[in-house]
C-alpha atoms as a PDB file:
ATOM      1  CA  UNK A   1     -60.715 -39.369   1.672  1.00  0.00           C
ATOM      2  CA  UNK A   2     -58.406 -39.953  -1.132  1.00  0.00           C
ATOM      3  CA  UNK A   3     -57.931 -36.419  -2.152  1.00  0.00           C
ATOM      4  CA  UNK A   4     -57.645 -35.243   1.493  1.00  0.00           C
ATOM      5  CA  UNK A   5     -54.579 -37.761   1.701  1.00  0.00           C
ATOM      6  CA  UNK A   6     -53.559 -36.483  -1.551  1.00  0.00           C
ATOM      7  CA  UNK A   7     -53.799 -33.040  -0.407  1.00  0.00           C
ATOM      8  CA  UNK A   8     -52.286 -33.399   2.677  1.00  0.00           C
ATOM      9  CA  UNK A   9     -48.964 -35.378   0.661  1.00  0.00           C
ATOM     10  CA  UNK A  10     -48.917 -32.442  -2.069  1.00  0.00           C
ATOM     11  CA  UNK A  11     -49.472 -29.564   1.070  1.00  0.00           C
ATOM     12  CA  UNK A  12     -45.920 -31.865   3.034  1.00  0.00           C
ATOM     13  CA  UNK A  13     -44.150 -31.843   0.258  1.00  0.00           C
ATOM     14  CA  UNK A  14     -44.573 -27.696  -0.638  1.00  0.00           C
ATOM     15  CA  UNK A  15     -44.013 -26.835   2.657  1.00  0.00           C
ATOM     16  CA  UNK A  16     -40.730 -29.115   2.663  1.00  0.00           C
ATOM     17  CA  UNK A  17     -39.556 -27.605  -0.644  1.00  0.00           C
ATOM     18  CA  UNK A  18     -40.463 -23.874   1.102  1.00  0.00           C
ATOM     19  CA  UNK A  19     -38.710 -25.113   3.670  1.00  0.00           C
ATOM     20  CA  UNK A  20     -36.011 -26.571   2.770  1.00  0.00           C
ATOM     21  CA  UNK A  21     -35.521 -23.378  -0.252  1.00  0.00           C
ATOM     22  CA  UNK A  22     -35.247 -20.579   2.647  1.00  0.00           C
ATOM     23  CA  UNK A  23     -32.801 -22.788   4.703  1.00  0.00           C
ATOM     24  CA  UNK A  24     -30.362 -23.459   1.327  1.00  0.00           C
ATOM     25  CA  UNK A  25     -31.002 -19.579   0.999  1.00  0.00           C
ATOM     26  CA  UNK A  26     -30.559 -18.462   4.551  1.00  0.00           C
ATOM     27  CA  UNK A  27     -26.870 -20.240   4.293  1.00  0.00           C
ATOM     28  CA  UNK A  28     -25.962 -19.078   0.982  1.00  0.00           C
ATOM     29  CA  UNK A  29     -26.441 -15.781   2.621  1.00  0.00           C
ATOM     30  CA  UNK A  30     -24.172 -16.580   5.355  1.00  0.00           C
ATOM     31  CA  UNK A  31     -21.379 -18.095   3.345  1.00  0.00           C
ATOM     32  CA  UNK A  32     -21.328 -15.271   1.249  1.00  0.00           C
ATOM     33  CA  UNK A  33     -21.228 -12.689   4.129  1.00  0.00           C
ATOM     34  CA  UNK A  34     -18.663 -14.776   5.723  1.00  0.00           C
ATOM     35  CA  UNK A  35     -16.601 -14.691   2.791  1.00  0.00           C
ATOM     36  CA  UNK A  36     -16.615 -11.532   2.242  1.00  0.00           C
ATOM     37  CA  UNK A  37     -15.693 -10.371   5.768  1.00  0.00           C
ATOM     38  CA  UNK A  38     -12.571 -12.984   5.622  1.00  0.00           C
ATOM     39  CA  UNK A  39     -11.458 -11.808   2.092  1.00  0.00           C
ATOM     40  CA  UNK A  40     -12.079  -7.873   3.644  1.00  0.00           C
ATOM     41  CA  UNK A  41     -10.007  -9.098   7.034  1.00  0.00           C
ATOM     42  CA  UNK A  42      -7.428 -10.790   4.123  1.00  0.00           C
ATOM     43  CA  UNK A  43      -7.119  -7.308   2.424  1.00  0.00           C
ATOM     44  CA  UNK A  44      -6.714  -5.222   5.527  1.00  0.00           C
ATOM     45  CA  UNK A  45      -3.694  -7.705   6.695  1.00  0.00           C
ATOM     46  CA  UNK A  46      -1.830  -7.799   3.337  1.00  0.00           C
ATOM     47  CA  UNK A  47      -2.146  -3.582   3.532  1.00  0.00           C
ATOM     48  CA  UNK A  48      -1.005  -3.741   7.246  1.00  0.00           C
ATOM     49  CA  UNK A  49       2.222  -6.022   6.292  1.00  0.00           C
ATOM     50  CA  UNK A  50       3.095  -3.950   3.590  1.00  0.00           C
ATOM     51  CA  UNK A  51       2.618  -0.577   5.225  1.00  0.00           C
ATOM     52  CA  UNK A  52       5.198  -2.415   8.093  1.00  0.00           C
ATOM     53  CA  UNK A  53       7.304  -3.561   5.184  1.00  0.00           C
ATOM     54  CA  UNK A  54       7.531   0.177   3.949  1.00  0.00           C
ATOM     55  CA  UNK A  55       7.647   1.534   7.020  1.00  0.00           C
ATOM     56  CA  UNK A  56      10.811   0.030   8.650  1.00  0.00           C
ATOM     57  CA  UNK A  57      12.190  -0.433   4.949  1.00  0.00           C
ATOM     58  CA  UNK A  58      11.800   3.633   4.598  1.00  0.00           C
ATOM     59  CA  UNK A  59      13.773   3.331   8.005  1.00  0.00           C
ATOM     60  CA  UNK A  60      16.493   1.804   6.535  1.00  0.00           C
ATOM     61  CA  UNK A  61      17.016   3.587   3.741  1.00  0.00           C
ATOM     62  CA  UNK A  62      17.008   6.581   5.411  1.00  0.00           C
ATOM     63  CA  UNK A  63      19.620   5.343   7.638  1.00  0.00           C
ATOM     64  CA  UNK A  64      22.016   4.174   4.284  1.00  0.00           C
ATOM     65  CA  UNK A  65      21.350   7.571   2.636  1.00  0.00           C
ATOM     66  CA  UNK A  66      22.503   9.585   5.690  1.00  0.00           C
ATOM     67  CA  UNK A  67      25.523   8.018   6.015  1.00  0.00           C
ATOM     68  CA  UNK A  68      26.450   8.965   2.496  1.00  0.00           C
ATOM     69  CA  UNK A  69      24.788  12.680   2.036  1.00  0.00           C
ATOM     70  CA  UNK A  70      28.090  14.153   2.313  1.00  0.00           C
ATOM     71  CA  UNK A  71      28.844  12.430  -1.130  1.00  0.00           C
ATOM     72  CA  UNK A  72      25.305  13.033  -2.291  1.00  0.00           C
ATOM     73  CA  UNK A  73      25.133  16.288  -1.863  1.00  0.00           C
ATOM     74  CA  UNK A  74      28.538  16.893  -3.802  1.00  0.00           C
ATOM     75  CA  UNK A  75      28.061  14.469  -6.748  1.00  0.00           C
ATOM     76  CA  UNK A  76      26.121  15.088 -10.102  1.00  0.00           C
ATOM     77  CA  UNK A  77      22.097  14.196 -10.530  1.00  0.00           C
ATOM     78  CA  UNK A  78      23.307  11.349 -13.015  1.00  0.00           C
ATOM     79  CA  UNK A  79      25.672   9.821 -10.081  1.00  0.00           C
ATOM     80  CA  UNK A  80      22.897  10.483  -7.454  1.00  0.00           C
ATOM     81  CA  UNK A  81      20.291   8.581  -9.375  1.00  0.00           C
ATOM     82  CA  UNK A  82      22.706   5.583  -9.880  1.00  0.00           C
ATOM     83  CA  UNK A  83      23.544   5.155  -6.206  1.00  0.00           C
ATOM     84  CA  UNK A  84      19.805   5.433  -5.455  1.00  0.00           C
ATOM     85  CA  UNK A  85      19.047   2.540  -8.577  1.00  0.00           C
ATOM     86  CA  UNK A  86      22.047   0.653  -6.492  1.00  0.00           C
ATOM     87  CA  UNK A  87      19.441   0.974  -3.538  1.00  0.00           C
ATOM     88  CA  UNK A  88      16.388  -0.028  -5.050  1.00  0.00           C
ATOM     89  CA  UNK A  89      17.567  -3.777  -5.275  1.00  0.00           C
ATOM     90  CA  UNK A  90      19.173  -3.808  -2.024  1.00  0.00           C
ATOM     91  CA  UNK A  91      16.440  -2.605   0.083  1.00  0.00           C
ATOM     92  CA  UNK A  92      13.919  -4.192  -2.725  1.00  0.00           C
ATOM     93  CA  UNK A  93      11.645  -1.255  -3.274  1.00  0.00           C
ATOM     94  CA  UNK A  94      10.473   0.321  -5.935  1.00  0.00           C
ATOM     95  CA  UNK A  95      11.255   4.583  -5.715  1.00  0.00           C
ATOM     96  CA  UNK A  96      13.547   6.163  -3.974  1.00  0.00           C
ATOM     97  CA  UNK A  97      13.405  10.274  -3.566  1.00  0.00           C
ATOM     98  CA  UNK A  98      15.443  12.311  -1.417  1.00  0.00           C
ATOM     99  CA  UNK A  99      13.114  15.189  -0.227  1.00  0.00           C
ATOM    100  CA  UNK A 100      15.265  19.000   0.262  1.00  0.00           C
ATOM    101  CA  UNK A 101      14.388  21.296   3.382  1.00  0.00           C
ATOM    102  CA  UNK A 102      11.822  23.432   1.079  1.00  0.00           C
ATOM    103  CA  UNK A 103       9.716  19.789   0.040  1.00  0.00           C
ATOM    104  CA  UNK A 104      11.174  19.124  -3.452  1.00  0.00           C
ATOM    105  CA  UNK A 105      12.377  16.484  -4.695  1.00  0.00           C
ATOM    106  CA  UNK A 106      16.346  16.641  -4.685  1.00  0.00           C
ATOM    107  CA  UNK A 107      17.650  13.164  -6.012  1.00  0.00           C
ATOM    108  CA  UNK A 108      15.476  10.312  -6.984  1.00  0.00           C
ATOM    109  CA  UNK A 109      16.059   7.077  -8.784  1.00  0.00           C
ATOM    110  CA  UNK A 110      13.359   8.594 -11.376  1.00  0.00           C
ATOM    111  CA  UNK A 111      15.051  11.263 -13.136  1.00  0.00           C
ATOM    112  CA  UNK A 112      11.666  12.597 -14.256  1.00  0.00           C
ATOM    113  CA  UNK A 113      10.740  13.447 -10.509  1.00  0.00           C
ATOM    114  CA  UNK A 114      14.000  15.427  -9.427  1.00  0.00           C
ATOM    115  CA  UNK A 115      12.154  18.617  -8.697  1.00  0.00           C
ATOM    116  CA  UNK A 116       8.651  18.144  -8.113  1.00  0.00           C
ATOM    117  CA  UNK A 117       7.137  19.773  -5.611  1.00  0.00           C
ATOM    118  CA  UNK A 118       5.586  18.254  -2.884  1.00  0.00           C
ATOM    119  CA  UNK A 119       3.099  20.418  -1.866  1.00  0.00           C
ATOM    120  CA  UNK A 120       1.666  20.595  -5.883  1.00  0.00           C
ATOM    121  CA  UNK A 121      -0.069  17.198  -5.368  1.00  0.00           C
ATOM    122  CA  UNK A 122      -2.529  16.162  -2.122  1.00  0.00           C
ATOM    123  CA  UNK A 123      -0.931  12.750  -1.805  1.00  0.00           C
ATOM    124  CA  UNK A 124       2.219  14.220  -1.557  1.00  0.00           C
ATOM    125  CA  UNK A 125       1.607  16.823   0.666  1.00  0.00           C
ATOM    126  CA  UNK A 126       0.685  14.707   3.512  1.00  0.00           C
ATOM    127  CA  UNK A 127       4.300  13.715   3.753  1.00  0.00           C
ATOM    128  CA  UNK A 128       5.389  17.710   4.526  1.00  0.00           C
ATOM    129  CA  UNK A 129       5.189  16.950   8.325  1.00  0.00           C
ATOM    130  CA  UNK A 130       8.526  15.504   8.148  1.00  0.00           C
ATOM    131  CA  UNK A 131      10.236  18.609   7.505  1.00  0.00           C
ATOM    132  CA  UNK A 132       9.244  19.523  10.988  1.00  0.00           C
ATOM    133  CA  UNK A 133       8.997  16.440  12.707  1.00  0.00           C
ATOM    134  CA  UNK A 134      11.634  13.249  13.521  1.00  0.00           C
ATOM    135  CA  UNK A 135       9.992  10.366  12.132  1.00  0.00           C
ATOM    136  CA  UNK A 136       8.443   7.884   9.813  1.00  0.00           C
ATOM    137  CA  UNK A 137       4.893   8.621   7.595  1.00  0.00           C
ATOM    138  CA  UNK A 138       3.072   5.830   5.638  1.00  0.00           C
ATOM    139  CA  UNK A 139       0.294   5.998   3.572  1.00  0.00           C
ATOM    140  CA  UNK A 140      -2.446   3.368   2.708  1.00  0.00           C
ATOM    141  CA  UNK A 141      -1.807   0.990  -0.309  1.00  0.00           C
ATOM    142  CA  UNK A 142      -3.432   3.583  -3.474  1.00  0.00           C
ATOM    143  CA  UNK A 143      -3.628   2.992  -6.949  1.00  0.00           C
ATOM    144  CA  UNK A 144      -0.828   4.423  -9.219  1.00  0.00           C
ATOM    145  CA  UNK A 145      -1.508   7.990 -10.336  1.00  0.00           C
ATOM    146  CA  UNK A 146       0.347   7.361 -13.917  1.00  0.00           C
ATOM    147  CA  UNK A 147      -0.676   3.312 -14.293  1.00  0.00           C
ATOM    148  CA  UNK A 148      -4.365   2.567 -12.902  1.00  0.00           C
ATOM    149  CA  UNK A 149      -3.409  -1.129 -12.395  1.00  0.00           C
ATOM    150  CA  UNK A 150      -0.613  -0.352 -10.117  1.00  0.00           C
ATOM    151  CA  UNK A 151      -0.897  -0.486  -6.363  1.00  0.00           C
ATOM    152  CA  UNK A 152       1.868   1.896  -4.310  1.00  0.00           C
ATOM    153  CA  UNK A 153       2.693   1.900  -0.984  1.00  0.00           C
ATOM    154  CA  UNK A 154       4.834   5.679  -0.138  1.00  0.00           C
ATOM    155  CA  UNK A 155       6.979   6.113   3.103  1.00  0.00           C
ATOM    156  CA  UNK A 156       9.173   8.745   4.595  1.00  0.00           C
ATOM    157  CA  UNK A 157      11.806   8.837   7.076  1.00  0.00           C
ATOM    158  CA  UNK A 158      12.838  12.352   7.990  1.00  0.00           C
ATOM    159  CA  UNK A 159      16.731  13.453   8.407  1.00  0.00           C
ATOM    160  CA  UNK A 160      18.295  13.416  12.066  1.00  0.00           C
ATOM    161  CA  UNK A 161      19.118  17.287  11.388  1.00  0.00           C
ATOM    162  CA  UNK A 162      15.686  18.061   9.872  1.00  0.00           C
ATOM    163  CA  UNK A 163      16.934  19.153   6.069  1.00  0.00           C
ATOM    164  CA  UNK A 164      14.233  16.621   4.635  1.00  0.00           C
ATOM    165  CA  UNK A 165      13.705  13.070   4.166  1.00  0.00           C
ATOM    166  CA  UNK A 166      13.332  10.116   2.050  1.00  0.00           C
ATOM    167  CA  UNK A 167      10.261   8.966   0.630  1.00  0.00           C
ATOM    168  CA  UNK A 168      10.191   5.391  -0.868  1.00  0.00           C
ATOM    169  CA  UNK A 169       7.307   3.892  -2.988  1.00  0.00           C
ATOM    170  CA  UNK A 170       6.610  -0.023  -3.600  1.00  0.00           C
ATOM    171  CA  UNK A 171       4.427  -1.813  -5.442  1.00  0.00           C
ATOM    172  CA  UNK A 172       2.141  -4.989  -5.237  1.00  0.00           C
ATOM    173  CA  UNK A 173       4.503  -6.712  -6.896  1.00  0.00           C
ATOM    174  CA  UNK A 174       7.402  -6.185  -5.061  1.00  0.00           C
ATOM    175  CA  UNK A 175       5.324  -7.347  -1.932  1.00  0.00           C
ATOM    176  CA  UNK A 176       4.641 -10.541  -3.063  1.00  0.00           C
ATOM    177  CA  UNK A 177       8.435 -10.789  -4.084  1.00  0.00           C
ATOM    178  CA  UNK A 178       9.352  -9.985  -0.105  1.00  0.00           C
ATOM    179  CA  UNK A 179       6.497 -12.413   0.989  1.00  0.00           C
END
């Protein structure tokens, strides 16, 4: 009788542990799923804000550089590229290119990209629509083509008249600067 008892103490105390093992488990499980779906639904609204941000930043830029293209179109690269610098830090953003009818770039505040040719790179391409089109186009948040660690945001705001557009580009950083 004393083993029995001792048998049926060691048999509670296994199934407890079993127990009690696939419950800490079966939680772990959900915590961790849970956390990941909030961190995922974390990600997907910091993308959404920024793509906003872009958006109706794009917007106004657009709207800044139209009101000056008479001057832009008549001044040197050099003098271009410093009004467009000017812009950077008051619309807080990090590239600003002015797009020609034929989708290169005509003026940017990168020297390096006056022009490129949109239609050379994929990510670039899918901006083209605004040649035809009155309008805004945003792309997802994508890692920097020249620096890996680099999230960019692009935007573009076509021209009233249809002779191009603007494209903007902002990083991560300059996010968490407007936030």
């Amino acid at each position: 009788s004393r083993a029995l008892r001792w048998t049926a103490v060691f048999t509670m105390i296994i199934s407890m542990a079993v127990c009690s093992g696939l419950l800490i488990r079966n939680a772990l499980d959900e915590a961790t799923g849970l956390l990941k779906g909030n961190v995922a639904d974390v990600s997907q609204d910091i993308s959404d804000e920024f793509l906003e941000y872009n958006t109706k930043n794009a917007v106004k830029i657009k709207d800044a550089i139209w009101k000056y293209m008479y001057y832009l179109k008549r001044c040197s690269a050099s003098e271009a590229t410093e009004y467009l610098k000017v812009l950077l830090g008051t619309y807080d953003c990090d590239e600003i290119n002015i797009i020609d009818s034929d989708g290169f770039v005509e003026n940017s505040s990168l020297p390096k990209n006056i022009g490129f040719d949109l239609s050379k790179s994929e990510r670039s391409a899918s901006f083209l629509p605004l040649l035809n089109m009155d309008g805004v186009i945003a792309q997802e948040p994508r890692r920097s083509l020249t620096e890996a660690e680099v999230m960019m945001v692009y935007a573009g705001a076509s021209f009233p008249d249809q002779s191009g557009f603007v494209l903007i580009g902002s990083n991560m950083e300059t996010l968490r600067r407007w936030l």
